[in-house]
PDB file of N, CA and C in Angstrom:
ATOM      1  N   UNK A   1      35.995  61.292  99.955  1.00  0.00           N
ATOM      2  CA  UNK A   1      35.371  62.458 100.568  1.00  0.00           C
ATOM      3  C   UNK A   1      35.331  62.286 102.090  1.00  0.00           C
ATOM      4  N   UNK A   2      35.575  63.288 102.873  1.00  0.00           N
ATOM      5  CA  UNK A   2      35.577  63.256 104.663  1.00  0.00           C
ATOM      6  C   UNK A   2      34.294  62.988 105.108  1.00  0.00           C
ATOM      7  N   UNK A   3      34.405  62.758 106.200  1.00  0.00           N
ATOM      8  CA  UNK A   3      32.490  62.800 106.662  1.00  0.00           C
ATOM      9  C   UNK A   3      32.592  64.024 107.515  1.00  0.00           C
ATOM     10  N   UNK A   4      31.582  64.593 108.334  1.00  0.00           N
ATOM     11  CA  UNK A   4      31.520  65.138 109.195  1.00  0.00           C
ATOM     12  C   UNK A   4      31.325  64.404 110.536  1.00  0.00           C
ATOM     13  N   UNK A   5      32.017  64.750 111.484  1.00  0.00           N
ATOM     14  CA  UNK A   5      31.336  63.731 112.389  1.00  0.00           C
ATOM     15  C   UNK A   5      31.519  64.762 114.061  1.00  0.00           C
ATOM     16  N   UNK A   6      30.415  64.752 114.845  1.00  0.00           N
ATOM     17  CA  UNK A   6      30.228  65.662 115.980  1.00  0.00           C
ATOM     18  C   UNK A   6      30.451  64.971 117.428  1.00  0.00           C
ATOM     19  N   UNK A   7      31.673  65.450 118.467  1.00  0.00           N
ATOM     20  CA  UNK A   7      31.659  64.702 119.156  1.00  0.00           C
ATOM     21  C   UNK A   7      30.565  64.559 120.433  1.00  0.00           C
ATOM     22  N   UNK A   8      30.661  63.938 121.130  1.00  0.00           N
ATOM     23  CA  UNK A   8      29.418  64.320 122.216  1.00  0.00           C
ATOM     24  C   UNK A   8      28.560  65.138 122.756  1.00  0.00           C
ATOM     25  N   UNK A   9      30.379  65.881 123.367  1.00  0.00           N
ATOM     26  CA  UNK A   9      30.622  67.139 123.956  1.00  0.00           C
ATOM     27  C   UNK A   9      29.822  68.226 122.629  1.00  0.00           C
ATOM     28  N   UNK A  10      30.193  68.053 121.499  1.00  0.00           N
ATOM     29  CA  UNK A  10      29.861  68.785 120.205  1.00  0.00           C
ATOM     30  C   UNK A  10      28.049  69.360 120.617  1.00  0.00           C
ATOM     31  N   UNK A  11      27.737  67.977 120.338  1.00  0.00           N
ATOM     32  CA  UNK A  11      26.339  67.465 120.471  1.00  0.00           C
ATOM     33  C   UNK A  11      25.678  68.280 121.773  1.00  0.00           C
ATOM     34  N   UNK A  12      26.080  68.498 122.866  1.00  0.00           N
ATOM     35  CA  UNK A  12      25.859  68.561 124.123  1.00  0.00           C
ATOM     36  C   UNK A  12      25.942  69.942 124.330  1.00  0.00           C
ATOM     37  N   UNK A  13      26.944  70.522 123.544  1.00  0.00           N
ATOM     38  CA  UNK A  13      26.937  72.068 123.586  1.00  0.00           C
ATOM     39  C   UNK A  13      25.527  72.626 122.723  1.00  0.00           C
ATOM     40  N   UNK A  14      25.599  72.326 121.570  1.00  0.00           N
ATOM     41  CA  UNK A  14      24.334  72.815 120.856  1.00  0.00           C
ATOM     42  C   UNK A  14      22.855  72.188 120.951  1.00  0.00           C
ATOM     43  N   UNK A  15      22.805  71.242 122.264  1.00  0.00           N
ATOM     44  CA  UNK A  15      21.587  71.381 122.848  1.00  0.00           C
ATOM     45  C   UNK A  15      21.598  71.919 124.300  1.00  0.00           C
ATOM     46  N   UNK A  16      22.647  72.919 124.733  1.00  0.00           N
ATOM     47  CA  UNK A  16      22.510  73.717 125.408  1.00  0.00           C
ATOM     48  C   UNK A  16      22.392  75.275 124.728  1.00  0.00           C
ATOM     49  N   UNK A  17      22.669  74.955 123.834  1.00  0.00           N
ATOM     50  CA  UNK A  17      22.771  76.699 123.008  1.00  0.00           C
ATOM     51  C   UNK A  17      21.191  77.235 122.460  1.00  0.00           C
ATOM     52  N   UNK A  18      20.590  75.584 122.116  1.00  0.00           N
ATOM     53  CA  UNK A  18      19.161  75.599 121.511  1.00  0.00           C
ATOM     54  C   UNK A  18      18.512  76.043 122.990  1.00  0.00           C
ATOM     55  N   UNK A  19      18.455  75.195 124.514  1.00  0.00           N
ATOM     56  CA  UNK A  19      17.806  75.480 125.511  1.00  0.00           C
ATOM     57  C   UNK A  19      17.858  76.924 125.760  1.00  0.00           C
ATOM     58  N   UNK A  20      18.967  77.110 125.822  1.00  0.00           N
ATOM     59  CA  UNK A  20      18.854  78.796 126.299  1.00  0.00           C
ATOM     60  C   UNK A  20      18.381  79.714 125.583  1.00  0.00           C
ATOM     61  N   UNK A  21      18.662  79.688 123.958  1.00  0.00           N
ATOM     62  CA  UNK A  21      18.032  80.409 123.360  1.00  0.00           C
ATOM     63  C   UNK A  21      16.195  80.056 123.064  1.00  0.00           C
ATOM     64  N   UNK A  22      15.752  78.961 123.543  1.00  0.00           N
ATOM     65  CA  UNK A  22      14.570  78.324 123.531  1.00  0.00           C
ATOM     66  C   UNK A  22      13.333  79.282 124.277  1.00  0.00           C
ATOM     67  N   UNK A  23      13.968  79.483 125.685  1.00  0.00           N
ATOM     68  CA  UNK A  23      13.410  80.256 127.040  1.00  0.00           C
ATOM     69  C   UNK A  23      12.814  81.288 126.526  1.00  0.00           C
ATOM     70  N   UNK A  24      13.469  81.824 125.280  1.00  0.00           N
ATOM     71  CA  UNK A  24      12.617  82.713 124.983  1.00  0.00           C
ATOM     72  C   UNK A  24      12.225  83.103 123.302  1.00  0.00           C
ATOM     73  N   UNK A  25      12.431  81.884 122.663  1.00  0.00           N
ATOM     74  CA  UNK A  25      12.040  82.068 121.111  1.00  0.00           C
ATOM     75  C   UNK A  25      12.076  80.403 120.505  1.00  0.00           C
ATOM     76  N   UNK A  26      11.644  79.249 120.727  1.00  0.00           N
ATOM     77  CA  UNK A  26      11.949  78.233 120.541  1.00  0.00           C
ATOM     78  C   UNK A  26      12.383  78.731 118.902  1.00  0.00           C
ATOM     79  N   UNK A  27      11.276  78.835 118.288  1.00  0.00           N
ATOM     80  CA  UNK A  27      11.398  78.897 116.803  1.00  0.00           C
ATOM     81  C   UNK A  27      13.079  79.378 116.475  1.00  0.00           C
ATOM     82  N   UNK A  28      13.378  80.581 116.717  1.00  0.00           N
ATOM     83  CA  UNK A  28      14.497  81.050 116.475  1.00  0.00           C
ATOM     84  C   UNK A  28      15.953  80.194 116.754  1.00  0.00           C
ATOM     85  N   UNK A  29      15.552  78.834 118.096  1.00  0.00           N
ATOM     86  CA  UNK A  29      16.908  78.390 118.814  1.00  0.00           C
ATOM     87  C   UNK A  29      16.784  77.237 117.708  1.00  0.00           C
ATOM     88  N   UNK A  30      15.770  76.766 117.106  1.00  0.00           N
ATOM     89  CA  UNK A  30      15.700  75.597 116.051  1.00  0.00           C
ATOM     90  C   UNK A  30      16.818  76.336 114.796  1.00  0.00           C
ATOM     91  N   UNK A  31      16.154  77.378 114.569  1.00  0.00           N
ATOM     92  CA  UNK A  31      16.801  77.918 113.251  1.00  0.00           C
ATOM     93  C   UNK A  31      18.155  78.587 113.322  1.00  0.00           C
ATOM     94  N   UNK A  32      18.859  78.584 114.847  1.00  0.00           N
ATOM     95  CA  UNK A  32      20.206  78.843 115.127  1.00  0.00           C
ATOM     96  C   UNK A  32      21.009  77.736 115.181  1.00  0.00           C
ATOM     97  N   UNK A  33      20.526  77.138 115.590  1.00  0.00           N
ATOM     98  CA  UNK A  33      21.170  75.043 115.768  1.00  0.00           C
ATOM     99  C   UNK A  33      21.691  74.889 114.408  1.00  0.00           C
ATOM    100  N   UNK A  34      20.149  75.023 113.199  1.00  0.00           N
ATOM    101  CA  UNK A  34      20.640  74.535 111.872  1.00  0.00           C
ATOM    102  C   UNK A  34      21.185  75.581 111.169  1.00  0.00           C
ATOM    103  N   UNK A  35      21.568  76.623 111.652  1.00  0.00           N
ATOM    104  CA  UNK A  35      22.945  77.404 110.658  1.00  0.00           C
ATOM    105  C   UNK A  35      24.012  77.348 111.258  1.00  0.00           C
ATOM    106  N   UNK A  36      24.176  77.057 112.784  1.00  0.00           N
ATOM    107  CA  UNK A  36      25.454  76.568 113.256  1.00  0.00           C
ATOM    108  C   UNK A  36      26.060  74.964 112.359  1.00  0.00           C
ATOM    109  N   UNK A  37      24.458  74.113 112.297  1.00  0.00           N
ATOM    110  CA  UNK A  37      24.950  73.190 111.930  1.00  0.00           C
ATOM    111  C   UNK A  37      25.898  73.103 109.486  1.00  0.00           C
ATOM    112  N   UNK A  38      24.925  73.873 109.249  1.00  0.00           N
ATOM    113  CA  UNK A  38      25.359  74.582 107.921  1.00  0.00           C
ATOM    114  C   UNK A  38      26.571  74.931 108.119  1.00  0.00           C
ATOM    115  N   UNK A  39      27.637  75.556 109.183  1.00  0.00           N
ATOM    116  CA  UNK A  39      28.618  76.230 108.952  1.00  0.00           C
ATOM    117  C   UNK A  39      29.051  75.388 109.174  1.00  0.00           C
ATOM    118  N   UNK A  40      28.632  74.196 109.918  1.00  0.00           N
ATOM    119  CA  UNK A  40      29.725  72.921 110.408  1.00  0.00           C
ATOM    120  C   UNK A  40      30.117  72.605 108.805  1.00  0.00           C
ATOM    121  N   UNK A  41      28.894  71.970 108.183  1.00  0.00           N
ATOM    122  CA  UNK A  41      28.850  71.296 106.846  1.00  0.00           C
ATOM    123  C   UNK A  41      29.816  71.874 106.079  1.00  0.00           C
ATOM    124  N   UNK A  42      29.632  73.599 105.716  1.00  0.00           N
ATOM    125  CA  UNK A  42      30.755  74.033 105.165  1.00  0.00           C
ATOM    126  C   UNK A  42      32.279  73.542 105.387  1.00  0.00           C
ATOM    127  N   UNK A  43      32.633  73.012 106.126  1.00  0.00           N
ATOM    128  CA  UNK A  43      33.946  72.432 106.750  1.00  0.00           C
ATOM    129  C   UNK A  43      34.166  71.385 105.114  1.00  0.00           C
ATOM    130  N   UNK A  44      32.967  71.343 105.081  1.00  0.00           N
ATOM    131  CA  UNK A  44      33.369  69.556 104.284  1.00  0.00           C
ATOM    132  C   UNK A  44      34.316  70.240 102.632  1.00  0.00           C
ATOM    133  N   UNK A  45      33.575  71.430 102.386  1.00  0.00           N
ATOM    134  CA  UNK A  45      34.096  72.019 101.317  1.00  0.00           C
ATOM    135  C   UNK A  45      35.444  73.098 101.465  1.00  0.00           C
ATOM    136  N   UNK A  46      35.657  73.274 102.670  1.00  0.00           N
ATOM    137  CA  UNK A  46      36.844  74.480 102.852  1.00  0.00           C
ATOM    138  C   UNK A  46      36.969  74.039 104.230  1.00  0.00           C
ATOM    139  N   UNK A  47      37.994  72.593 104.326  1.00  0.00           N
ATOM    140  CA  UNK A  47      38.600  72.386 105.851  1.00  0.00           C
ATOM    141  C   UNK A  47      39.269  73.523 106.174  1.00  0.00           C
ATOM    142  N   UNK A  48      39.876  73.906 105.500  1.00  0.00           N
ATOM    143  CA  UNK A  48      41.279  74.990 106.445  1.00  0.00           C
ATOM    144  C   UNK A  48      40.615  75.863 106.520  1.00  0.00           C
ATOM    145  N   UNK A  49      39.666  77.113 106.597  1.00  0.00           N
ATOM    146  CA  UNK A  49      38.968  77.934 106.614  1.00  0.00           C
ATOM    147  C   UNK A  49      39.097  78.948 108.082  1.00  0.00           C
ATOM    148  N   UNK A  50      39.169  77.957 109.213  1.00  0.00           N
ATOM    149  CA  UNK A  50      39.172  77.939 110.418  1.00  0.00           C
ATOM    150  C   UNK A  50      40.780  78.234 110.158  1.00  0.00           C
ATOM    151  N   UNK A  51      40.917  79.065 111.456  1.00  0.00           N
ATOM    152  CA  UNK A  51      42.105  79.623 112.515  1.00  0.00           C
ATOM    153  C   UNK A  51      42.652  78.637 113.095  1.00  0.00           C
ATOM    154  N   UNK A  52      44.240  78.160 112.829  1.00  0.00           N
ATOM    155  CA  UNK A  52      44.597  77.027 113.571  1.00  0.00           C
ATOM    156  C   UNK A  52      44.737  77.305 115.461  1.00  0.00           C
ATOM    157  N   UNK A  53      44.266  76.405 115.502  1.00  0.00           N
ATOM    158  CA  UNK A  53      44.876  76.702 117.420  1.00  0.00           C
ATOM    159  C   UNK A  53      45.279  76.290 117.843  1.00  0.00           C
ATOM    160  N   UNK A  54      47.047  75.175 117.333  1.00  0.00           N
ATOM    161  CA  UNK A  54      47.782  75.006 117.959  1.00  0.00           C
ATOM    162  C   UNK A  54      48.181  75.160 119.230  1.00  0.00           C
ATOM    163  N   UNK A  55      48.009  76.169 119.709  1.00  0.00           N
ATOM    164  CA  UNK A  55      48.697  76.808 120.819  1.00  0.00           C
ATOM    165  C   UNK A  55      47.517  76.052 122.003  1.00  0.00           C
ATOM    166  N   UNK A  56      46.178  75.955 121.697  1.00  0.00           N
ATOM    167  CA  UNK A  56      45.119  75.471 122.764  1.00  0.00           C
ATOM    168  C   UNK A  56      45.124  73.799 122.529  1.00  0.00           C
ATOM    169  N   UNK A  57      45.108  73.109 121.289  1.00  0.00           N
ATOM    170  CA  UNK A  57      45.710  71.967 121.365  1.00  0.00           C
ATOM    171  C   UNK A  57      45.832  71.625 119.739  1.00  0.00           C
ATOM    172  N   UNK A  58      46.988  70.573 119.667  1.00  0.00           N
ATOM    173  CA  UNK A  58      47.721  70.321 118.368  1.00  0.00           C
ATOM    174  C   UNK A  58      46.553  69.716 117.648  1.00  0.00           C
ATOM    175  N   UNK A  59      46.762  70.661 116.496  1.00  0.00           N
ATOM    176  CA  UNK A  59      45.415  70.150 115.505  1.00  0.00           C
ATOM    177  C   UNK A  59      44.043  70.722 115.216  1.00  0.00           C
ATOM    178  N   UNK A  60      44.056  71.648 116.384  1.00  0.00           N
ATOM    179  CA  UNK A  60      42.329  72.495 116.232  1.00  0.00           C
ATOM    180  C   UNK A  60      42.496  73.949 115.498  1.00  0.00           C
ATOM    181  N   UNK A  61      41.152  73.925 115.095  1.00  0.00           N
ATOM    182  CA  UNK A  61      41.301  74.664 114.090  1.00  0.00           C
ATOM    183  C   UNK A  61      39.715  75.226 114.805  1.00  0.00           C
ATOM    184  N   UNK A  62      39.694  76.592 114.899  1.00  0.00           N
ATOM    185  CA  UNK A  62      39.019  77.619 115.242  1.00  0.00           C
ATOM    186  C   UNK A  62      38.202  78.138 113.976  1.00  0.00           C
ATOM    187  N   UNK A  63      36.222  78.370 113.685  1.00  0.00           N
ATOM    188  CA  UNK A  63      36.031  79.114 113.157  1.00  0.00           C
ATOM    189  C   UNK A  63      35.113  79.880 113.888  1.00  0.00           C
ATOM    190  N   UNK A  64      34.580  80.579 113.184  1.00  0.00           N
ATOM    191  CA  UNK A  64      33.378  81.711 114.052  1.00  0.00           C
ATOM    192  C   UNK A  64      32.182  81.673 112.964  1.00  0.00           C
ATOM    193  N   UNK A  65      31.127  81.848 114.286  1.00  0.00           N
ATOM    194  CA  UNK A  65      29.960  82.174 113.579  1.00  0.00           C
ATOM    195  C   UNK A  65      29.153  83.364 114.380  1.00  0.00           C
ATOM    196  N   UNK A  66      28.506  84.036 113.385  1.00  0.00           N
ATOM    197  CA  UNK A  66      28.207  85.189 113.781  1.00  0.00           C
ATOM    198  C   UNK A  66      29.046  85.935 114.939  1.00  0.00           C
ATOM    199  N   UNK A  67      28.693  86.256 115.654  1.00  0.00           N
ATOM    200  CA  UNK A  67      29.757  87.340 116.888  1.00  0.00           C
ATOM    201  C   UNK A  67      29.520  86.466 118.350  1.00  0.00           C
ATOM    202  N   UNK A  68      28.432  85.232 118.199  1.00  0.00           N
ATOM    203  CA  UNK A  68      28.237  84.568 119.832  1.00  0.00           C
ATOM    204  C   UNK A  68      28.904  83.175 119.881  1.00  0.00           C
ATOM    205  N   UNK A  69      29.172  82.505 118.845  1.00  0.00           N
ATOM    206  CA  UNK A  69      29.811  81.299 118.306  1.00  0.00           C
ATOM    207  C   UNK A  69      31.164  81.078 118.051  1.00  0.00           C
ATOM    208  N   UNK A  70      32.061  80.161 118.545  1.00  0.00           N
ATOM    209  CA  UNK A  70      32.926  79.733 117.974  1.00  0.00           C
ATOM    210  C   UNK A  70      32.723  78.044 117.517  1.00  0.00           C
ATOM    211  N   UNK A  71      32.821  77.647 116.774  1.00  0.00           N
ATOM    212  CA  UNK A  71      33.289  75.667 116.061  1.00  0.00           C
ATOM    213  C   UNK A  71      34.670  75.557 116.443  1.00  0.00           C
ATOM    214  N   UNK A  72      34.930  74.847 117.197  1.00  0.00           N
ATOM    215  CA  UNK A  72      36.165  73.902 117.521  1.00  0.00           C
ATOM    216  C   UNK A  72      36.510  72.667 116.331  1.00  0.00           C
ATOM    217  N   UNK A  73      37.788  72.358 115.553  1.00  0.00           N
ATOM    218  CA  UNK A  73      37.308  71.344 114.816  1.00  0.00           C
ATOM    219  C   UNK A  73      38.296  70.692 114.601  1.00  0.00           C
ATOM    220  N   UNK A  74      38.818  69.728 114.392  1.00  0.00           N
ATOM    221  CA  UNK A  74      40.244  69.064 113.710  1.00  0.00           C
ATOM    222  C   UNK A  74      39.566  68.169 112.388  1.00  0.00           C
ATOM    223  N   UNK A  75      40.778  68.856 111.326  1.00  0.00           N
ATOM    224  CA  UNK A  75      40.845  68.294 110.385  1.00  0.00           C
ATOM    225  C   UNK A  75      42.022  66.460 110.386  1.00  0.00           C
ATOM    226  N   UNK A  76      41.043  65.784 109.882  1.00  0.00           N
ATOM    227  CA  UNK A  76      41.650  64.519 109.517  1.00  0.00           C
ATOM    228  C   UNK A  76      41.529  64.341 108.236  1.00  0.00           C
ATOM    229  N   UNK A  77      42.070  63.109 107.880  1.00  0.00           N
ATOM    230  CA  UNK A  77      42.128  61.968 106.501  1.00  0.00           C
ATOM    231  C   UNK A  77      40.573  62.020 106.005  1.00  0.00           C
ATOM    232  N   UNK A  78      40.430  61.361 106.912  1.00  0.00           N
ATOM    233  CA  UNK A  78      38.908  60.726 106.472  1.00  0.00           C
ATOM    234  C   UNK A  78      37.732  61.051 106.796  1.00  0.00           C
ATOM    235  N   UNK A  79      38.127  62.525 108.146  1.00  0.00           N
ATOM    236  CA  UNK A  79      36.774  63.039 108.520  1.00  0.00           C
ATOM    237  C   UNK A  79      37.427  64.774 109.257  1.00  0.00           C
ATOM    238  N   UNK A  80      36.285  65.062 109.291  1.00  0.00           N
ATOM    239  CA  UNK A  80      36.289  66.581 110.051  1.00  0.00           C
ATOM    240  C   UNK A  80      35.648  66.058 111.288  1.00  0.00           C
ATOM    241  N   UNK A  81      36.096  66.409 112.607  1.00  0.00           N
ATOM    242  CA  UNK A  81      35.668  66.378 114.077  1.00  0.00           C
ATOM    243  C   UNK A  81      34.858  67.964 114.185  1.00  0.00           C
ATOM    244  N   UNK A  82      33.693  68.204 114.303  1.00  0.00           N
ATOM    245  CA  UNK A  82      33.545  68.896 115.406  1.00  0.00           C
ATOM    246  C   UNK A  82      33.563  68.733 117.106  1.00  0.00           C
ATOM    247  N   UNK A  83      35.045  69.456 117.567  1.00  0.00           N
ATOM    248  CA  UNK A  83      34.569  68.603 118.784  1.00  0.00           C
ATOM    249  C   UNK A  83      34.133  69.109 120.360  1.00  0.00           C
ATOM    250  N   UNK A  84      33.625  70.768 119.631  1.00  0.00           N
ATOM    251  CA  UNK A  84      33.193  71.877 120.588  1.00  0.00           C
ATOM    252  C   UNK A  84      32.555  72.645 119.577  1.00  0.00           C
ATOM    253  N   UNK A  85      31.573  73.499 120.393  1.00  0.00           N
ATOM    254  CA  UNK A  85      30.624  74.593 120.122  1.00  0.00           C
ATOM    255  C   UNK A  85      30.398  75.477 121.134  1.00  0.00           C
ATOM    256  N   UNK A  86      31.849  76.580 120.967  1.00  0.00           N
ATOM    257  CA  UNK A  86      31.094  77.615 122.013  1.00  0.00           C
ATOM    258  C   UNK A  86      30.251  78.466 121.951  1.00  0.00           C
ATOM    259  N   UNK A  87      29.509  79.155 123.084  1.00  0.00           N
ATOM    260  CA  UNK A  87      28.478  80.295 122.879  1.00  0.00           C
ATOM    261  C   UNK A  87      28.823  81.446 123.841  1.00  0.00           C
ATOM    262  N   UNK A  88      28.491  82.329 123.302  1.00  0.00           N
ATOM    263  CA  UNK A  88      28.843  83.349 124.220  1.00  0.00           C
ATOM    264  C   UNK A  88      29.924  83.855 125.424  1.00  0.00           C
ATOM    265  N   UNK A  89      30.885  83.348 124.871  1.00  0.00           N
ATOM    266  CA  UNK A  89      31.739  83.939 124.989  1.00  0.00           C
ATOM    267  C   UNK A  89      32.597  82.960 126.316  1.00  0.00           C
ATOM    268  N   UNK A  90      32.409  81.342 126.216  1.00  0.00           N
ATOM    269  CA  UNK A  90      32.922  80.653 127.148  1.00  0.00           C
ATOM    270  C   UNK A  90      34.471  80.559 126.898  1.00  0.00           C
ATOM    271  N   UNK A  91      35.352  80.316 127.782  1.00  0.00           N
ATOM    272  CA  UNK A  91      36.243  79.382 127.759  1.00  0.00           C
ATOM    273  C   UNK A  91      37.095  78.637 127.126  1.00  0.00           C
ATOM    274  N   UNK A  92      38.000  78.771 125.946  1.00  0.00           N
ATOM    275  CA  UNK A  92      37.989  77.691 125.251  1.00  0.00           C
ATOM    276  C   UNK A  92      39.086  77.124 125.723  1.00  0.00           C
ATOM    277  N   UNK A  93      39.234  77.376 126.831  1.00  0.00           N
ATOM    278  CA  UNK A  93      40.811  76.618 127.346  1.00  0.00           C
ATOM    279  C   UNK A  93      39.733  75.037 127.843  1.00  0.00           C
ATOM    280  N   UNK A  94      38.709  74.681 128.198  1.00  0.00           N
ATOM    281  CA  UNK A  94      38.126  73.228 128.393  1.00  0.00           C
ATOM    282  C   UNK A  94      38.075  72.274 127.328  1.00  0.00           C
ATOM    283  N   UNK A  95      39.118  73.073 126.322  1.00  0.00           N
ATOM    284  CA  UNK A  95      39.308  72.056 124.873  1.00  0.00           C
ATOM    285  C   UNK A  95      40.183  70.895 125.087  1.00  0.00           C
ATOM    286  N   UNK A  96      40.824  71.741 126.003  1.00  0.00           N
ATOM    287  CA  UNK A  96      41.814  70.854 126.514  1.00  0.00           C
ATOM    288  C   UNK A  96      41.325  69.487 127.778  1.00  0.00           C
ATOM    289  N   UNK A  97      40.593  69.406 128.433  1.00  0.00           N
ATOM    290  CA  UNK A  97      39.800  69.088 128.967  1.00  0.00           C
ATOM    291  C   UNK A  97      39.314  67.476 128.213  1.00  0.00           C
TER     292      UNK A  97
END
């Protein structure tokens, strides 16, 4: 079975996603963290699920959550990477990065 495993950057995005949404609902940025983090988990049962994104770099695989979220992720052997979490509508060319 794969593990899940979140990279820094992963980590670092969704305690910026919790801060901002915090400013004005802590309760709500707790309970957005852990369904971002649920959709991660889903990975473990339906890797391919996600949109490949070759084209941004070899191996990532794109899903969405709700309409403000994207999961960045590469599927491996032995584990699923999350290794981005965008919000609102950043950038995802810093995947490359």
């Amino acid at each position: 079975m794969r593990e899940l495993v979140f990279r820094p950057k992963a980590v670092e995005d969704l305690r910026r996603i919790y801060l901002f949404i915090a400013e004005d609902n802590a309760g709500r940025a707790m309970t957005f963290i852990e369904e971002i983090e649920a959709r991660c988990r889903s990975l473990l049962d339906f890797p391919e699920q996600g949109r490949a994104r070759d084209d941004i770099r070899p191996g990532a695989r794109f899903l969405p959550f709700g309409r403000t979220v994207v999961i960045a992720y590469a599927v491996g052997k032995a584990e699923i990477t999350v290794m981005r979490v965008f919000y609102g509508g950043q950038d995802t060319a810093i995947l490359t990065e």
